[in-house]
Protein backbone atom coordinates (compact mmCIF):
# COMPACT_ATOMS: atom_id res chain seq x y z
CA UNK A 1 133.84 53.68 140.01
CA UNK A 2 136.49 52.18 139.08
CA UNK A 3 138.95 49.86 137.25
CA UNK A 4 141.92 51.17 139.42
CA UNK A 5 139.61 50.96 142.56
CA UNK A 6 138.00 47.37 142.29
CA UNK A 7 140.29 46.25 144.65
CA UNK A 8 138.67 48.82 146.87
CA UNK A 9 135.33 48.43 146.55
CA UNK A 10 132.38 48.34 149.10
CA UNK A 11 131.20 44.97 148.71
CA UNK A 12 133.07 43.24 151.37
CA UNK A 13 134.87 47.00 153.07
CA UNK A 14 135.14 46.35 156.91
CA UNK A 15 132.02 44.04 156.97
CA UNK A 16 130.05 46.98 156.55
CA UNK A 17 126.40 46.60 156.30
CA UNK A 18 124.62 47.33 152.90
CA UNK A 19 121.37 48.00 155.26
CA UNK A 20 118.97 50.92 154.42
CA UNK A 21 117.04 50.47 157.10
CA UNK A 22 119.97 51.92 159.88
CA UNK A 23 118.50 49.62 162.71
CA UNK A 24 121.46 48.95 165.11
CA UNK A 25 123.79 50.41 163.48
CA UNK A 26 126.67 52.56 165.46
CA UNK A 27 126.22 56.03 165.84
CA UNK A 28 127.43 58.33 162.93
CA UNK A 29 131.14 59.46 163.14
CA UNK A 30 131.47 63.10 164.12
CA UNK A 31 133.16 65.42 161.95
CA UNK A 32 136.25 67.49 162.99
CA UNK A 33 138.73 69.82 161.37
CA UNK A 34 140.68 68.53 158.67
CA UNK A 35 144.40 68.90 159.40
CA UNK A 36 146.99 71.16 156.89
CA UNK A 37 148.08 68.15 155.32
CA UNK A 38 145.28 67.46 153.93
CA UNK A 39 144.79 70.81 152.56
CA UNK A 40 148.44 70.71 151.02
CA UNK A 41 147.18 67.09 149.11
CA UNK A 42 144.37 68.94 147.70
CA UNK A 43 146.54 71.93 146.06
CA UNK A 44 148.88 68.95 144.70
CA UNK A 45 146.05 67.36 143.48
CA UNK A 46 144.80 70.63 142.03
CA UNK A 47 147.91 71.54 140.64
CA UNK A 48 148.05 68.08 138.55
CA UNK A 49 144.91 68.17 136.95
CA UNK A 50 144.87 72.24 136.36
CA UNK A 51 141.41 72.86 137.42
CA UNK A 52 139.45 73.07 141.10
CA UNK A 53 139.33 70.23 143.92
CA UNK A 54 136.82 69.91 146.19
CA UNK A 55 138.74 69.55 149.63
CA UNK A 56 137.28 68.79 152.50
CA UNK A 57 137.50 71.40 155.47
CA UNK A 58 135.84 68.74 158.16
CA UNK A 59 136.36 64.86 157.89
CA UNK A 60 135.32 61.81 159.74
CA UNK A 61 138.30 61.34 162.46
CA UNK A 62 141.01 58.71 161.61
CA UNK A 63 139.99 59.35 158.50
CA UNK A 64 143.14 57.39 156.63
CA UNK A 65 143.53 56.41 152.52
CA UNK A 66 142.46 52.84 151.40
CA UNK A 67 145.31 50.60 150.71
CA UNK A 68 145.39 50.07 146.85
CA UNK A 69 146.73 46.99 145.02
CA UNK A 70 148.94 46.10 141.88
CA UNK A 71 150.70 49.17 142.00
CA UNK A 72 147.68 51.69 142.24
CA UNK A 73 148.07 53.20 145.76
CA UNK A 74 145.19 55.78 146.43
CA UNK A 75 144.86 58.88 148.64
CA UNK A 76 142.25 60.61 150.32
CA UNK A 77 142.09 62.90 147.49
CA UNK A 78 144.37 62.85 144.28
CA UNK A 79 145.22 63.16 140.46
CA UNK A 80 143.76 59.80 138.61
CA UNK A 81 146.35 57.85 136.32
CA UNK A 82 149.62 57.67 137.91
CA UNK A 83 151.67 55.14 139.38
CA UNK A 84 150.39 51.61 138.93
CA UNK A 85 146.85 53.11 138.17
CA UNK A 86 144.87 52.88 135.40
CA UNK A 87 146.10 55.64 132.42
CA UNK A 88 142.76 55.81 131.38
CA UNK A 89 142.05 58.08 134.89
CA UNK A 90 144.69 60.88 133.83
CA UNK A 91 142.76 63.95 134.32
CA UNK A 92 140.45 63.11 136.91
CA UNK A 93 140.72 63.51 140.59
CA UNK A 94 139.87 59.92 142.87
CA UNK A 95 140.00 59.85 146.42
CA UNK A 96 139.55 56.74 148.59
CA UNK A 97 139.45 56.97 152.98
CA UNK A 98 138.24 55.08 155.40
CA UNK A 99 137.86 54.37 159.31
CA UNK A 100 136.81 52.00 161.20
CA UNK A 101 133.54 51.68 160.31
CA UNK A 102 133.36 53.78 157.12
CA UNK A 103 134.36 54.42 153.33
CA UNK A 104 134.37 57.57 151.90
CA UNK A 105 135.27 57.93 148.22
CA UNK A 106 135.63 61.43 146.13
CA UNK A 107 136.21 61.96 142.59
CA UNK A 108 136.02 65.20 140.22
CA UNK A 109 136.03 64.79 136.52
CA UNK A 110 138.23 66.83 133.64
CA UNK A 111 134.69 68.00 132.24
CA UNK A 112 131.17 68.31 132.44
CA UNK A 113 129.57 65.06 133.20
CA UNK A 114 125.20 65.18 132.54
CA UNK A 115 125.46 60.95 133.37
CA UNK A 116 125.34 60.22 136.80
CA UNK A 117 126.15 56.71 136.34
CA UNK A 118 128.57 57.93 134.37
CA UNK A 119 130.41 59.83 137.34
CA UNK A 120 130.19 57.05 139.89
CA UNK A 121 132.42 54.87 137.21
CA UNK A 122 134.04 57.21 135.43
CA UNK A 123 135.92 55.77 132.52
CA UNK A 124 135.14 52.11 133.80
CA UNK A 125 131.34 53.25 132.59
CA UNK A 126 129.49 50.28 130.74
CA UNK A 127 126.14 50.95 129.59
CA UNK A 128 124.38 49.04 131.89
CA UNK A 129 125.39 50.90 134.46
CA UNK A 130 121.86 52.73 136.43
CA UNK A 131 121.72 54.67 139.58
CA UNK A 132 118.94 55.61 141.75
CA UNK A 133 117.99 59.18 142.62
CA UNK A 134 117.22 60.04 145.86
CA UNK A 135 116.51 63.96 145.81
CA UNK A 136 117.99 67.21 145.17
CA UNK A 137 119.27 69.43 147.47
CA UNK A 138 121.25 73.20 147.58
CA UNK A 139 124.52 73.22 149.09
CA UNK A 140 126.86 76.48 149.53
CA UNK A 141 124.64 77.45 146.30
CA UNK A 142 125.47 74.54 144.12
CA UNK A 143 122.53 72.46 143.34
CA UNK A 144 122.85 68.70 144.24
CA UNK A 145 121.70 65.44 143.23
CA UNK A 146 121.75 62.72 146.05
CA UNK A 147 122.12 59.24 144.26
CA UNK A 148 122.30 55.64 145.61
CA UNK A 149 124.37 53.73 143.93
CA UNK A 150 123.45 49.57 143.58
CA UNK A 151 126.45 47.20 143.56
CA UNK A 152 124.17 45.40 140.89
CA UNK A 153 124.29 47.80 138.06
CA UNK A 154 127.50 49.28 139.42
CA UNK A 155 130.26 46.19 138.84
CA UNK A 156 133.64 47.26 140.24
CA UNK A 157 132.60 51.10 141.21
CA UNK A 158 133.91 51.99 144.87
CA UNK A 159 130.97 54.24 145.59
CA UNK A 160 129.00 50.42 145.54
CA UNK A 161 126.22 50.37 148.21
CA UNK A 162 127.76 55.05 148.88
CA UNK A 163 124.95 57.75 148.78
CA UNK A 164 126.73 59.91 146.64
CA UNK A 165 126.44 63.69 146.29
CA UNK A 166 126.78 64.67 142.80
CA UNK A 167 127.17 68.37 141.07
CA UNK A 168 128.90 70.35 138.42
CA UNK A 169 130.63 73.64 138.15
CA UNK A 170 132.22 75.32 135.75
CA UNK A 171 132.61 72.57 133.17
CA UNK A 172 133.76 70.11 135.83
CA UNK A 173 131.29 67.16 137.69
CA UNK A 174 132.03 66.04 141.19
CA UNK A 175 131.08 63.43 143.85
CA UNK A 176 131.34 62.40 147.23
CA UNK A 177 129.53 59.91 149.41
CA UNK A 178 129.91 57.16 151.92
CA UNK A 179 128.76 54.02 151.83
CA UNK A 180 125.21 52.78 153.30
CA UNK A 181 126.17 51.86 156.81
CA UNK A 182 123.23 53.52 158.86
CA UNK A 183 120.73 53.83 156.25
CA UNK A 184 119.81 56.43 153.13
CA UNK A 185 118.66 59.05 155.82
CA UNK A 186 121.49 59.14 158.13
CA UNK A 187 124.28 58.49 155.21
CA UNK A 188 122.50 61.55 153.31
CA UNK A 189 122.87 63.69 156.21
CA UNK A 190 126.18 62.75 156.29
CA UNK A 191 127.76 63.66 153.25
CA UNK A 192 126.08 66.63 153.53
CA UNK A 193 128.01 67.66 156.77
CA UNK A 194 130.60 67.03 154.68
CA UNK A 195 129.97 68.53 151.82
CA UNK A 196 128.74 71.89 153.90
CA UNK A 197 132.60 71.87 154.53
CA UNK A 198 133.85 71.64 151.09
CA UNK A 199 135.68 74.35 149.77
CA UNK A 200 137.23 74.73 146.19
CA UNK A 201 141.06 74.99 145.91
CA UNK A 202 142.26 76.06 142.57
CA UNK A 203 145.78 75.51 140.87
């Protein structure tokens, strides 16, 4: 994604491993409840951008926000376009976390998005910009794509080198995904643990 997340991006996060393979890789982080305040940044968040936010009911633990840069400080889950961010973000929702040994990034967009490539750089899209589809799924009855999205045709996104979950309802596209640490199986099955746990909040 994302001219106010460059800074942020995947291509050096925590020496993480771009691997697909998952060979010696640490075990996958267990997911456990997500505390109230996390809830309480999601209503905020849907209360700035007047429509739904995906928030998280179960989340990596330690799970903390990415340090931003220049002015743009990010949260696990928030309104695009204020602060030092980039204005051209007002209206969507960006989210950047982390632990140790993983970065998970979230974003929701102020309409209908049919471009995948489209939602993993939001309005830092340039047409060159390509995903690659992994499969669909069904998830708490939305239906899913699961993308991978290459650093290569992906300049400056934060969901660089993430499997990211992508779907749309009611005239609004989301995604979430980590990035690539234990290969495209594991990091699949991952986001959708999390995603299993996601549950709407409205303004």
């Amino acid at each position: 994604m994302l001219a106010v997340l460059t800074s942020t991006g995947c291509s050096g996060h925590h020496a993480v491993s771009s691997s697909t393979q998952g060979a010696a890789n640490p075990p996958a982080p267990q997911l456990v409840r997500a505390s109230g305040k996390l809830l309480s940044k999601c209503r905020a968040a849907a209360s700035a951008v007047s429509y739904p936010v995906p928030c998280p009911t179960r989340v990596p633990a330690d799970l903390t926000p990415t340090r931003g840069s220049g002015g743009c400080q990010l949260d696990i889950i928030g309104p695009g376009g204020i602060g030092g961010c980039a204005k051209s973000w007002r209206g969507w929702v960006i989210g950047s976390s982390e632990t140790p040994d993983q970065h998970l990034v979230t974003t929701a967009s102020p309409r209908a998005v049919g471009d995948f490539a489209k939602v993993v750089n939001g309005p830092a899209w340039y047409p060159a910009a390509r995903v690659r589809v992994l499969r669909r799924l069904t998830i708490n009855g939305w239906q899913v794509e699961a993308v991978y999205v290459p650093p290569e045709t992906n300049e400056g996104s934060a969901f660089a080198r993430h499997v990211v979950l992508i779907w749309t309802v009611s005239g609004h596209t989301y995604g979430i995904g980590f990035h690539n640490v234990r290969g495209l199986r594991q990091t699949l099955a991952l986001d959708t643990a999390l995603a299993r746990g996601i549950r709407f909040v409205t303004p």
